[in-house]
N, C-alpha and C. Protein backbone atom coordinates (compact mmCIF):
# COMPACT_ATOMS: atom_id res chain seq x y z
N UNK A 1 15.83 46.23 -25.44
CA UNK A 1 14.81 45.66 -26.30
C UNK A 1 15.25 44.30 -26.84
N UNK A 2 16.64 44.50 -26.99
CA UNK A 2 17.09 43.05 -27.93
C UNK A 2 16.96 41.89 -26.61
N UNK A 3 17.28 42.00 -25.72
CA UNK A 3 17.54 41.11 -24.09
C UNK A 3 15.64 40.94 -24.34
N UNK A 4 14.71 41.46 -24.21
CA UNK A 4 13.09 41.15 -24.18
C UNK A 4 13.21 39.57 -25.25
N UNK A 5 13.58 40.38 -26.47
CA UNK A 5 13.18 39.83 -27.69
C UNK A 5 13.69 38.15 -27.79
N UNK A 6 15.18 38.32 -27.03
CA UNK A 6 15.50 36.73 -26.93
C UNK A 6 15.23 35.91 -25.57
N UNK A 7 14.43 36.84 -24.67
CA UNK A 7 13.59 35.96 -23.40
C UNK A 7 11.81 35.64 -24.53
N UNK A 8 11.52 35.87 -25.06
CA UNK A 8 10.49 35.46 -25.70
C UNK A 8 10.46 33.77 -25.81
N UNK A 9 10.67 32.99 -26.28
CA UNK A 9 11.22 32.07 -26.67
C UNK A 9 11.17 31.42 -25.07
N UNK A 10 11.85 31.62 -24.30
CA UNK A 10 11.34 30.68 -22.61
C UNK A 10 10.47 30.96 -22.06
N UNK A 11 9.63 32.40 -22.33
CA UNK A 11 8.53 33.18 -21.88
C UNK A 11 7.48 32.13 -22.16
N UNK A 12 7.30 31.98 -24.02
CA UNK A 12 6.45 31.18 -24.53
C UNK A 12 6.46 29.85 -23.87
N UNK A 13 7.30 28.99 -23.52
CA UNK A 13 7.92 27.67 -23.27
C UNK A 13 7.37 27.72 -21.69
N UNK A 14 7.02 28.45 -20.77
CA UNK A 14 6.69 28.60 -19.68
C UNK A 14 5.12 28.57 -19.85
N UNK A 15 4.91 29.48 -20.40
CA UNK A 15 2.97 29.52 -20.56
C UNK A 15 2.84 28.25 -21.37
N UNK A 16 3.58 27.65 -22.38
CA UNK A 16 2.76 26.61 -22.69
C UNK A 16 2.86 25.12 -21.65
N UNK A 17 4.20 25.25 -21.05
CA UNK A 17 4.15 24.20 -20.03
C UNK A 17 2.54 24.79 -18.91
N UNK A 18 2.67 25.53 -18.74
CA UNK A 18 1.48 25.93 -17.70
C UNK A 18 0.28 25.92 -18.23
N UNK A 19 -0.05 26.13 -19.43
CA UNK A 19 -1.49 25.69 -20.17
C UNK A 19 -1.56 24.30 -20.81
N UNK A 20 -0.78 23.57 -20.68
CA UNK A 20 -1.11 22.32 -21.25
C UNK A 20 -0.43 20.74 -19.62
N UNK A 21 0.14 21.66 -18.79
CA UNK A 21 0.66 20.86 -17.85
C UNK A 21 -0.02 20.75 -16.76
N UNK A 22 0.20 22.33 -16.07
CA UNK A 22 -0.63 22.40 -14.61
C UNK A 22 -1.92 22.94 -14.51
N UNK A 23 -2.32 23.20 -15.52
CA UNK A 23 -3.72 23.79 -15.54
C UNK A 23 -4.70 22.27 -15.31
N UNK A 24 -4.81 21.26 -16.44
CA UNK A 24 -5.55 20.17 -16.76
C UNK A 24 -5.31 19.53 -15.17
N UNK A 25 -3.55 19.55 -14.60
CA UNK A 25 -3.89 18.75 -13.72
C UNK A 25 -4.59 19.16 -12.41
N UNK A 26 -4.56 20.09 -12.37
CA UNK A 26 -5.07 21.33 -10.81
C UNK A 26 -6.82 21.07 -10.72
N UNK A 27 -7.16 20.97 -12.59
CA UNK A 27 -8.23 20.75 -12.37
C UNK A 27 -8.91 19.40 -12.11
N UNK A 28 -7.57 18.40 -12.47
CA UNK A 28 -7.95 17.18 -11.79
C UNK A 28 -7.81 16.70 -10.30
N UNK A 29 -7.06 17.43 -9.68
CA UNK A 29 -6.67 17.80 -8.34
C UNK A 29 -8.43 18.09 -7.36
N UNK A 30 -9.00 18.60 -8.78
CA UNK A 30 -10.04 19.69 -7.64
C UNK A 30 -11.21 18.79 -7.63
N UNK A 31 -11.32 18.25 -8.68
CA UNK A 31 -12.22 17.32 -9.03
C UNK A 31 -12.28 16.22 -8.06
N UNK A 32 -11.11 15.39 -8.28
CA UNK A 32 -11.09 14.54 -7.35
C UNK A 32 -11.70 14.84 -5.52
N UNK A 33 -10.73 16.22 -4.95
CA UNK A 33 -11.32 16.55 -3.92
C UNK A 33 -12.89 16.53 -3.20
N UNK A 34 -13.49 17.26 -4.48
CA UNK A 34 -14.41 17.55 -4.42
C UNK A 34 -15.47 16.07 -4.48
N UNK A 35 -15.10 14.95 -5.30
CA UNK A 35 -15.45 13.72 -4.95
C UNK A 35 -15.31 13.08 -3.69
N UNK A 36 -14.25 13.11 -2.94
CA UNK A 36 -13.54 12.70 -1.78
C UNK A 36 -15.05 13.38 -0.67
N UNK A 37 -14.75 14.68 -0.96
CA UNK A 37 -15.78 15.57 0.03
C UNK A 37 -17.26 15.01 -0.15
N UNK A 38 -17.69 14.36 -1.04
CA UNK A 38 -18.94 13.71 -1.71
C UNK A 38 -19.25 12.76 -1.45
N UNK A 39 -18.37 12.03 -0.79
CA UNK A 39 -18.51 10.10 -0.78
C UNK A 39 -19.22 10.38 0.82
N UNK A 40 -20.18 9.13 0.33
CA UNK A 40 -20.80 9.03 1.39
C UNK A 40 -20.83 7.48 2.13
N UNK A 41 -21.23 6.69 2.89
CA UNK A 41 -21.42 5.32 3.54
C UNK A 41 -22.47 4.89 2.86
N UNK A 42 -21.87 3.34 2.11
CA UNK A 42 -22.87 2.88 1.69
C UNK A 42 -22.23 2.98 -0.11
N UNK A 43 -21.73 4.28 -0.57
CA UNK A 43 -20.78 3.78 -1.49
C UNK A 43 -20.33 2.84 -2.12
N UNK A 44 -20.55 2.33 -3.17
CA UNK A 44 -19.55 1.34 -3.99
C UNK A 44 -18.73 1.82 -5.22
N UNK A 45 -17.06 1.80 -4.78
CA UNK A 45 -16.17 2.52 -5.36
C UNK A 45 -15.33 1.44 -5.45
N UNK A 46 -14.14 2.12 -6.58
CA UNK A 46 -12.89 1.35 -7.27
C UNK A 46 -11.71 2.00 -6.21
N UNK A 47 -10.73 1.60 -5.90
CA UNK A 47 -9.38 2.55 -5.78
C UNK A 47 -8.59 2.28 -6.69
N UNK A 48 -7.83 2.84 -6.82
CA UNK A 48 -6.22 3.18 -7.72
C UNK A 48 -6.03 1.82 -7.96
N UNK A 49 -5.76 1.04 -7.43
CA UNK A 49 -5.12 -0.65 -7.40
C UNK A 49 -5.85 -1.56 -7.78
N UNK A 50 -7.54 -0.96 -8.25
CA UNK A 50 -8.65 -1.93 -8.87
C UNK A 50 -9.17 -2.81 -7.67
N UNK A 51 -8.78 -2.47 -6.65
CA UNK A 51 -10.33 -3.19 -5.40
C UNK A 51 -11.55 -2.34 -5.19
N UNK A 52 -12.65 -3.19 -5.92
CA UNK A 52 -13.62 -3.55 -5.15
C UNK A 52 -14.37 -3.02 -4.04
N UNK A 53 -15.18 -2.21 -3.51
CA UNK A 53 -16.04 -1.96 -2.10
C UNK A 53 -16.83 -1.32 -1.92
N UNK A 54 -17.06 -1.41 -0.55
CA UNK A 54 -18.23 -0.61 -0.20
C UNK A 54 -17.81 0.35 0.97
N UNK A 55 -18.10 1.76 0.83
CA UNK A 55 -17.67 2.53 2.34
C UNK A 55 -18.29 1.94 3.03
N UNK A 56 -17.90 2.15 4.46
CA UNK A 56 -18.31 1.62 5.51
C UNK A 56 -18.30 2.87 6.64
N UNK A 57 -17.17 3.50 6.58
CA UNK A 57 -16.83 4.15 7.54
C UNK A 57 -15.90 5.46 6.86
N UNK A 58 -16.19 6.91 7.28
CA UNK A 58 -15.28 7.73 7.04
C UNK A 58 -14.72 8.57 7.47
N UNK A 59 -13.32 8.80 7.62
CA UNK A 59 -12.52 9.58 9.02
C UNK A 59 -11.82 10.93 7.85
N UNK A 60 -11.35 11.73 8.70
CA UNK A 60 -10.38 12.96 7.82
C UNK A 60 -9.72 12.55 6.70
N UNK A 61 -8.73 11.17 6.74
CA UNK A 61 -7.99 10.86 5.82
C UNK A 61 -8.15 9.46 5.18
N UNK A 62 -9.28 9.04 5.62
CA UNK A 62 -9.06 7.57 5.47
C UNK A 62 -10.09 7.05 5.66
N UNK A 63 -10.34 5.96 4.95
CA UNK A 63 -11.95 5.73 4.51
C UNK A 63 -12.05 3.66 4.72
N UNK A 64 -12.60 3.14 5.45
CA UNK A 64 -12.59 1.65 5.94
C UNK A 64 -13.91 1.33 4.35
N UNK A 65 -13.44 0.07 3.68
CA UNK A 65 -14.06 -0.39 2.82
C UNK A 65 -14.52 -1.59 3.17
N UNK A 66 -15.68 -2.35 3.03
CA UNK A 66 -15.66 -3.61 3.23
C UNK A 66 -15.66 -4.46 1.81
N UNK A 67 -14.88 -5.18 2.11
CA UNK A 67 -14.69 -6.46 0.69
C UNK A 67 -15.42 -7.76 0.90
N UNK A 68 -15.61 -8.76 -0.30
CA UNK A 68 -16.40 -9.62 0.39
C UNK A 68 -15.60 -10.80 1.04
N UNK A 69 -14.52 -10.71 1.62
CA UNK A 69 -13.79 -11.29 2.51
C UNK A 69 -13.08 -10.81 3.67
N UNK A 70 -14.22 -9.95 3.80
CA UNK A 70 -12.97 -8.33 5.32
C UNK A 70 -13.02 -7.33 4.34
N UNK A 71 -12.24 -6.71 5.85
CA UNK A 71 -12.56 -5.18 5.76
C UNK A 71 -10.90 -4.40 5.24
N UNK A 72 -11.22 -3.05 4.67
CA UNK A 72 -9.99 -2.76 4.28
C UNK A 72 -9.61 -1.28 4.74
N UNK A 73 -9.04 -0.94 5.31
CA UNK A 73 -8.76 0.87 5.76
C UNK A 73 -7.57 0.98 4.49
N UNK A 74 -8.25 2.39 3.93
CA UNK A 74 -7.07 2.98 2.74
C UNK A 74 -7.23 4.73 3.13
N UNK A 75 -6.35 5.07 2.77
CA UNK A 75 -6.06 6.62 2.26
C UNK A 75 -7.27 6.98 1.23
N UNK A 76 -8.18 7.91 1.77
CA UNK A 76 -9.14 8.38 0.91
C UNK A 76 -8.75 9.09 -0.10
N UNK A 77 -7.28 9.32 -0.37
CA UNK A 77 -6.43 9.79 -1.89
C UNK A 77 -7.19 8.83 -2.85
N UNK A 78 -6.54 7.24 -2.64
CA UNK A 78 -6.71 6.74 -3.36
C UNK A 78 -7.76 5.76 -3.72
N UNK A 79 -9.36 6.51 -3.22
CA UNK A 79 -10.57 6.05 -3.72
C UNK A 79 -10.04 6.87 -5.51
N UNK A 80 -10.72 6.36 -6.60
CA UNK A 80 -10.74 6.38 -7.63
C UNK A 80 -12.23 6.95 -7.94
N UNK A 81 -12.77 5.90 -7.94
CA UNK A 81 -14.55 6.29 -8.56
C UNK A 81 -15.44 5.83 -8.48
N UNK A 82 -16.52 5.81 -8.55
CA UNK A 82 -17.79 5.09 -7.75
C UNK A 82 -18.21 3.99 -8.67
N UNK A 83 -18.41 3.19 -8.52
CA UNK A 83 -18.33 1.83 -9.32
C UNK A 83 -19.98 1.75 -10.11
């Protein structure tokens, strides 16, 4: 009983890392996905790095933007949000 009583204390320290750590982010994880799965051609979105565009084109991982000086292929990770 006494060995329970002094795992309490990392028990707690575990659930609160997991309710205030990986919970918020999993659900930002899903969110995002679920945007990714949403974007369509014709789009005007931000990425991570603050450019600018318009979809153009969209493959499994990777999404061609056009800028108003050319075109840009990025990692559809890092579309951000629809402008």
């Amino acid at each position: 009983m006494n060995d329970f009583i002094s795992l309490l204390p990392l028990i707690g320290v575990f659930v609160v890392f997991y309710l205030l750590l990986y919970l918020p982010q999993r659900r930002r994880n899903k969110k995002h996905k679920e945007f990714i799965e949403n974007l369509k051609i014709g789009d005007d979105v931000i990425t991570d790095s603050g450019i600018y565009g318009r979809v153009t084109s969209i493959d499994d991982k990777s999404v061609n933007l056009v800028l108003k000086n050319g075109e840009l292929k990025i990692n559809s990770a890092y579309i951000k949000q629809i402008s």
